[in-house]
N, C-alpha and C. Protein backbone atom coordinates (compact mmCIF):
# COMPACT_ATOMS: atom_id res chain seq x y z
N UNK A 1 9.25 29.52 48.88
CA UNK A 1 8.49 28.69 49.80
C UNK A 1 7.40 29.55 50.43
N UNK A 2 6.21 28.77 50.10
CA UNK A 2 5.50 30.06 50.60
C UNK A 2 4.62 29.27 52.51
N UNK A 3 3.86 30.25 53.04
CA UNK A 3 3.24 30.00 54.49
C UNK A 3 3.12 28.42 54.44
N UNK A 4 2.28 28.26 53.41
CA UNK A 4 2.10 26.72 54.06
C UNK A 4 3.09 25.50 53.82
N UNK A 5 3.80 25.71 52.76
CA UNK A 5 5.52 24.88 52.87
C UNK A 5 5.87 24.72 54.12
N UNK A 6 6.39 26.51 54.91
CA UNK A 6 6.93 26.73 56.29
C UNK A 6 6.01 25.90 56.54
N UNK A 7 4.90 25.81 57.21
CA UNK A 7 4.43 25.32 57.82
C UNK A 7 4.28 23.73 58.12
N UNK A 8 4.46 23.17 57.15
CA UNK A 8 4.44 21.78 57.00
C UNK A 8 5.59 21.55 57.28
N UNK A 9 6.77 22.34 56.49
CA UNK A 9 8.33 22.19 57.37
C UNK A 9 8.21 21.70 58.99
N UNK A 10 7.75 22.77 59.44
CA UNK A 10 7.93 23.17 60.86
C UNK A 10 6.96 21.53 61.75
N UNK A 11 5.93 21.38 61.18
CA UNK A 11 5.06 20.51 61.40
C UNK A 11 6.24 18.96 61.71
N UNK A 12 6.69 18.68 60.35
CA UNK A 12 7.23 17.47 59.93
C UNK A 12 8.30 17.08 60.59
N UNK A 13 8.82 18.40 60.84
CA UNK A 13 10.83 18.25 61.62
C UNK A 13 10.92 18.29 63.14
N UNK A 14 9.34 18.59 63.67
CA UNK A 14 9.42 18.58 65.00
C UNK A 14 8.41 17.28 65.63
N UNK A 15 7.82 16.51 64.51
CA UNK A 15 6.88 15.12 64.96
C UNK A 15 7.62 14.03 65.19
N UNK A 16 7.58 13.62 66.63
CA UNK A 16 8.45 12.55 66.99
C UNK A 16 8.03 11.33 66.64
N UNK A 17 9.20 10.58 65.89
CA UNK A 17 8.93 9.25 65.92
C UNK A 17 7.94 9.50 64.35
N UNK A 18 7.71 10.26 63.23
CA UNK A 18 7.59 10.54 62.29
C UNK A 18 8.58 10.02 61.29
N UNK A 19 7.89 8.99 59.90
CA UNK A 19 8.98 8.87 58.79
C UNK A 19 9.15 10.39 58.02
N UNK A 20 10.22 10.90 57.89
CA UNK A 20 10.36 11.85 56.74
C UNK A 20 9.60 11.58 55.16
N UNK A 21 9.30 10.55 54.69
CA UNK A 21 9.00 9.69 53.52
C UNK A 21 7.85 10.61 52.51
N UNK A 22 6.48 11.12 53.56
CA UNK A 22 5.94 11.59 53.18
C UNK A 22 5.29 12.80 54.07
N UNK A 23 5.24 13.49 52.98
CA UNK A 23 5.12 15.15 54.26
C UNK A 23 3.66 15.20 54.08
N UNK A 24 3.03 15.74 55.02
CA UNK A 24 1.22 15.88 55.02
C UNK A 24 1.10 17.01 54.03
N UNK A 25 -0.04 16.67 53.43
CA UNK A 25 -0.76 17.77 52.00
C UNK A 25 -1.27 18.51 52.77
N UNK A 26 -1.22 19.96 52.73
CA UNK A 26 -1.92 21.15 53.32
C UNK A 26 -3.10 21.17 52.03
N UNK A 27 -4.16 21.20 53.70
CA UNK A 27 -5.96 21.16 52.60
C UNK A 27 -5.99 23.08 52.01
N UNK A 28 -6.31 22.94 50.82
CA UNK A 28 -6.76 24.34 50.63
C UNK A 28 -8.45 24.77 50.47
N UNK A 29 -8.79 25.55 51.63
CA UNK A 29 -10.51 25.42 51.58
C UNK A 29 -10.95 26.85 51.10
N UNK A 30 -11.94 27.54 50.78
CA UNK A 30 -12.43 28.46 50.26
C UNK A 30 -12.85 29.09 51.66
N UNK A 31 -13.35 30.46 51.88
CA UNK A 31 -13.58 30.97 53.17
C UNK A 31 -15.53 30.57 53.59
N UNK A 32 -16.38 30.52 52.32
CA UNK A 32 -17.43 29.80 52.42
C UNK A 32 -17.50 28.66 53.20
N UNK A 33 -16.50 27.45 52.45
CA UNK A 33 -16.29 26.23 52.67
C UNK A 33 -16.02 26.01 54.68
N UNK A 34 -14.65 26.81 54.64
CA UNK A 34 -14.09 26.76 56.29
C UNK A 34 -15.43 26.98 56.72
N UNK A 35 -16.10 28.15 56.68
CA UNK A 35 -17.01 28.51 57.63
C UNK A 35 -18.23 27.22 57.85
N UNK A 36 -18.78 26.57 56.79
CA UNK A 36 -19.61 25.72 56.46
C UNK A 36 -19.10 24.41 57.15
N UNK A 37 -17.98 24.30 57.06
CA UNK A 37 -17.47 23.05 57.20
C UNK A 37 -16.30 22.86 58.51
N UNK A 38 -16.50 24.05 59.47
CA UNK A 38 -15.79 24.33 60.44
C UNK A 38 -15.26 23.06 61.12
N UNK A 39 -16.00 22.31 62.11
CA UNK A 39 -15.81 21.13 62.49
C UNK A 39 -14.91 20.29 61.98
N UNK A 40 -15.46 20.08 60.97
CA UNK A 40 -14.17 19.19 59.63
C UNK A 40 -12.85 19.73 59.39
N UNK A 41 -12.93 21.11 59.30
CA UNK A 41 -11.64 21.85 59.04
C UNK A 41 -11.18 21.05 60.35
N UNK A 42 -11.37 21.77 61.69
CA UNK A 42 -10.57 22.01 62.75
C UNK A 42 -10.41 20.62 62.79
N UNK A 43 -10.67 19.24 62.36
CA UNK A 43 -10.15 17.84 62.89
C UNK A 43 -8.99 17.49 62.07
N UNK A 44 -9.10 17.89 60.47
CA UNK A 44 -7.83 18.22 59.35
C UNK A 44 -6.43 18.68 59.94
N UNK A 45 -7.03 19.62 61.00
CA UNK A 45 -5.79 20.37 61.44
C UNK A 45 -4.66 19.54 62.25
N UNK A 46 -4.94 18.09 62.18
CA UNK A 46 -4.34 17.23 63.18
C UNK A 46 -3.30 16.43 62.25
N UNK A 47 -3.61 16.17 60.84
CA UNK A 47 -2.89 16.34 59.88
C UNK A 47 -2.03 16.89 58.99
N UNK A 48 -2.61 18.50 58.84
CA UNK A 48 -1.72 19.18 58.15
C UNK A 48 -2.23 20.72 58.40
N UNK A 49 -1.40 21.73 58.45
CA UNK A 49 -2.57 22.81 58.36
C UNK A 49 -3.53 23.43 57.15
N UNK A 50 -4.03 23.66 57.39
CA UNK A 50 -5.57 24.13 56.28
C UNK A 50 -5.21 26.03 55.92
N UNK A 51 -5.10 25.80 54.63
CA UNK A 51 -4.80 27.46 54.28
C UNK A 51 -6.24 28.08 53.30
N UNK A 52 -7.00 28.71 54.23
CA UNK A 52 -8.17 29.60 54.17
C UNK A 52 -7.81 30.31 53.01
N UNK A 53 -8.51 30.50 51.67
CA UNK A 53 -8.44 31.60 50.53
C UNK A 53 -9.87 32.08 50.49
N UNK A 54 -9.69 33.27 49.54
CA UNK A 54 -10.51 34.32 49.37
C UNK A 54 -10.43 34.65 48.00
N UNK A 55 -10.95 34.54 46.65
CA UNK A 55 -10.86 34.88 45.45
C UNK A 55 -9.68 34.86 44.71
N UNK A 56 -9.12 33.71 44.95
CA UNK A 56 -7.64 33.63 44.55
C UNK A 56 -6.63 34.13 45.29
N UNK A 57 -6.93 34.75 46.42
CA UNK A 57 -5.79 35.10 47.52
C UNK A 57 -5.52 34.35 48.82
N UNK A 58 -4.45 33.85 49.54
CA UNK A 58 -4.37 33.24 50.61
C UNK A 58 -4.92 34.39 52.43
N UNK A 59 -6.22 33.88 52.47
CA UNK A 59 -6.01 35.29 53.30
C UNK A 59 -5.85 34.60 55.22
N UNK A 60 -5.51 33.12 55.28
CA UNK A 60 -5.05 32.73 56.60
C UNK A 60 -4.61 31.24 56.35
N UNK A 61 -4.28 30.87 57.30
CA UNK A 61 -4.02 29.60 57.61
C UNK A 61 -4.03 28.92 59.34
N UNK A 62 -4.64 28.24 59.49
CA UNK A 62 -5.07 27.03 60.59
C UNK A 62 -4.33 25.70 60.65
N UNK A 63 -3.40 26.17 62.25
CA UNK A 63 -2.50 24.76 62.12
C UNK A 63 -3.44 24.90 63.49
N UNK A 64 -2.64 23.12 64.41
CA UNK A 64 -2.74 23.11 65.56
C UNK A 64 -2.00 23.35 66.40
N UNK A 65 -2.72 23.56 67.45
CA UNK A 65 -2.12 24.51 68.61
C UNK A 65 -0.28 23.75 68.84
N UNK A 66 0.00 22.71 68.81
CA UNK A 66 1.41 22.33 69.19
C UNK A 66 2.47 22.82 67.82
N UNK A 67 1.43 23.00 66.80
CA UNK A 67 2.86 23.81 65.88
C UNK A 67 2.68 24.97 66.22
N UNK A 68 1.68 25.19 66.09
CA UNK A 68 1.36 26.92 66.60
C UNK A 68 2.38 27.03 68.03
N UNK A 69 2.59 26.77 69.18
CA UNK A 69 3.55 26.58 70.11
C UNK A 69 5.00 26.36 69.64
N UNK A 70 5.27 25.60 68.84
CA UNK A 70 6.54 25.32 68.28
C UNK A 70 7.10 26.49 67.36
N UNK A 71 6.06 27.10 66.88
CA UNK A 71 6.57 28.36 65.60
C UNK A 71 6.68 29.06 67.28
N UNK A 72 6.04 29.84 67.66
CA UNK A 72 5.97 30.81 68.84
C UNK A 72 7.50 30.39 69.65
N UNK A 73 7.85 29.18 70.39
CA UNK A 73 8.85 29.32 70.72
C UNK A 73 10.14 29.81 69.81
N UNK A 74 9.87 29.75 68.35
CA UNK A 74 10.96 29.34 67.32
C UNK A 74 11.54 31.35 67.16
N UNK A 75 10.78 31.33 67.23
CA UNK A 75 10.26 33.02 67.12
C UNK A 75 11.18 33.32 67.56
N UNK A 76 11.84 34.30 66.68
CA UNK A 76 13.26 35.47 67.27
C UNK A 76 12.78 36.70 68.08
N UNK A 77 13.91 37.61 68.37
CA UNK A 77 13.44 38.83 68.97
C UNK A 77 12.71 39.37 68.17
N UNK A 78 11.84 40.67 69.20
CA UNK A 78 10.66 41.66 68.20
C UNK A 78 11.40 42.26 67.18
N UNK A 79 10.71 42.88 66.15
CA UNK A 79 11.23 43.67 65.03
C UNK A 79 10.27 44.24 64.79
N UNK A 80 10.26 45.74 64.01
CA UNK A 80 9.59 46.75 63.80
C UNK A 80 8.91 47.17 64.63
N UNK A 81 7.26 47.80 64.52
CA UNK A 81 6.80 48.17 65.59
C UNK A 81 6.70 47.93 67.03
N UNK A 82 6.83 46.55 66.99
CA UNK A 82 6.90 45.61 68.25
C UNK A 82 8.05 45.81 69.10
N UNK A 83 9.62 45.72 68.63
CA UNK A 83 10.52 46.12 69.11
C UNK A 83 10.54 47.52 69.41
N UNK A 84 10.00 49.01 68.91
CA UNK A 84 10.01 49.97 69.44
C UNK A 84 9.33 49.99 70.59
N UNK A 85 7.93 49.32 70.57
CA UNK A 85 7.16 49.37 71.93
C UNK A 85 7.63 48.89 72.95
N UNK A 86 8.28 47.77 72.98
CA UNK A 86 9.31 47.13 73.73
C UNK A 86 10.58 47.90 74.24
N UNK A 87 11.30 48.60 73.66
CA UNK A 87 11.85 49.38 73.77
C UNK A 87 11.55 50.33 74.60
N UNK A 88 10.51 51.55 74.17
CA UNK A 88 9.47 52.20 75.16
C UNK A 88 9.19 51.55 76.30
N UNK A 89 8.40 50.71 76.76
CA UNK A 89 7.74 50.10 77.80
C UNK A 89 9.39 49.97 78.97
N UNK A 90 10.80 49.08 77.95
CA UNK A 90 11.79 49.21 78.89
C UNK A 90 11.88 50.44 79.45
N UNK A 91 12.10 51.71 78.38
CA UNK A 91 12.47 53.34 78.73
C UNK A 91 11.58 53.54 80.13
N UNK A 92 10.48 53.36 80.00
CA UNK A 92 9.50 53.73 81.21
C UNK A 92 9.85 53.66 82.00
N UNK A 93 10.30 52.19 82.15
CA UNK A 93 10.52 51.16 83.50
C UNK A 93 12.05 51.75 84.14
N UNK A 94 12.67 51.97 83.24
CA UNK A 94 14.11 52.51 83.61
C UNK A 94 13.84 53.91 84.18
N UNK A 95 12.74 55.03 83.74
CA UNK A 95 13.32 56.44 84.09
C UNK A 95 11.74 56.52 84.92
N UNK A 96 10.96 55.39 85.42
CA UNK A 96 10.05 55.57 86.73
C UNK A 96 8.77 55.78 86.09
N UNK A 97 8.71 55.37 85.15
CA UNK A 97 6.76 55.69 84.42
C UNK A 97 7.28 56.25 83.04
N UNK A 98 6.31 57.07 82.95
CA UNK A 98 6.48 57.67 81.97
C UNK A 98 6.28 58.96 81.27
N UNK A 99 5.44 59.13 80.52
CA UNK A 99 4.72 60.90 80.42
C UNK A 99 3.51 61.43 80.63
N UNK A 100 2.79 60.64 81.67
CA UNK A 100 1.40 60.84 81.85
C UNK A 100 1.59 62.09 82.80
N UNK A 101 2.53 62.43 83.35
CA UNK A 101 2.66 64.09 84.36
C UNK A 101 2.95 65.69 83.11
N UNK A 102 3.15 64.83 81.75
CA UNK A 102 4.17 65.60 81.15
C UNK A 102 2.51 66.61 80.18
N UNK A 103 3.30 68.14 80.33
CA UNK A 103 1.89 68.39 79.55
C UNK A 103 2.68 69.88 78.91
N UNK A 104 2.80 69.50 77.74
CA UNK A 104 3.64 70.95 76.80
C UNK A 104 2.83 71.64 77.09
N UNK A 105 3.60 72.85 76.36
CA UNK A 105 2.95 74.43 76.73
C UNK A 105 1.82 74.47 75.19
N UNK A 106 0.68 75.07 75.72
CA UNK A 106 -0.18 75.25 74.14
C UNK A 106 0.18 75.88 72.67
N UNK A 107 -0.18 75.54 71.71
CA UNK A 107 0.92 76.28 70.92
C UNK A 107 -0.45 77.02 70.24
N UNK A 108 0.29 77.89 70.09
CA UNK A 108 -0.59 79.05 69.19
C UNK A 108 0.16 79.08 67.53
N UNK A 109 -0.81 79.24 66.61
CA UNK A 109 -0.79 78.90 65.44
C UNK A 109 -1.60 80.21 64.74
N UNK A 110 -0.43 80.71 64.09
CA UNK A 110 -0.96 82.31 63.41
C UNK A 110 -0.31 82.26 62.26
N UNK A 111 -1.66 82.11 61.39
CA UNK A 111 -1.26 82.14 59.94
C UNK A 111 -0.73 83.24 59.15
N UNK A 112 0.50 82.94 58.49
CA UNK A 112 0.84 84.15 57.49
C UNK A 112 -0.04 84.85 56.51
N UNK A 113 -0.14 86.13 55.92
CA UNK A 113 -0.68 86.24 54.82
C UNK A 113 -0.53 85.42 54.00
N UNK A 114 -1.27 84.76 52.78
CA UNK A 114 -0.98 83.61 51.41
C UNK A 114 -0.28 84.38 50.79
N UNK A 115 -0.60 85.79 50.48
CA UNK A 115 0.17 85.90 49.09
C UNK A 115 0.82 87.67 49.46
N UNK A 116 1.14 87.64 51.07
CA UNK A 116 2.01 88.81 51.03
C UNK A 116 3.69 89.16 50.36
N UNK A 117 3.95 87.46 50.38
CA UNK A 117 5.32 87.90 49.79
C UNK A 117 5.46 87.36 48.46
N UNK A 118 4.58 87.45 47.84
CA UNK A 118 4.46 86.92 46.51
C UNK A 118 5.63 88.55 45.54
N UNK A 119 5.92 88.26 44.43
CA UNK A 119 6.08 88.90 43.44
C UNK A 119 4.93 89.58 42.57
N UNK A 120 5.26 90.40 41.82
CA UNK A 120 4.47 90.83 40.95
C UNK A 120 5.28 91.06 39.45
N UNK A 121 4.76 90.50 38.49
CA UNK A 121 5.54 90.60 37.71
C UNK A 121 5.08 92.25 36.69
């Protein structure tokens, strides 16, 4: 199932007072087209969302703002980068700020000879 399936999922199962019977066709527009035809896109979006391509690749998609709200609430906890920062930002808050007082000692960096411990055959 790819973005715009979910999306029409999400669209269809949360429209009240909606028949299940027939699910809205997600428009597929070219990135020329969206731009050209902006206006038009964004009134589409009240129907189904519109998935933006680029040379045979999907490179966005445009729902309206109440699925867009409905995915956002649907939304689990952070994961990956997001959850570490989150994480961090708690650490701060727990041990009084953070490391803006904190300043290591300079390090000095002295290169070995390249080829003092080489062999010789």
């Amino acid at each position: 199932m790819d973005v715009a399936d979910k999306l029409v999922a999400v669209k269809t199962s949360t429209r009240a007072g909606s028949s299940r019977s027939r699910a809205p066709r997600v428009r597929r527009v070219g990135v020329a087209t969206a731009k050209a035809r902006l206006a038009e896109v964004l009134r589409d979006l009240a129907d189904a969302p519109v998935v933006i391509h680029s040379r045979g690749r999907d490179v966005g998609v445009l729902v309206d703002v109440g699925t867009f709200e409905r995915m956002a609430e649907k939304e689990g906890p952070l994961t990956g980068g997001a959850a570490f920062l989150d994480a961090v930002e708690a650490l701060k808050a727990r041990f009084g700020g953070g490391v803006d007082d904190f300043r290591p000692p300079a390090f000095r960096f002295r290169p070995k000879e390249a080829f003092a411990g080489a062999r010789r055959r």
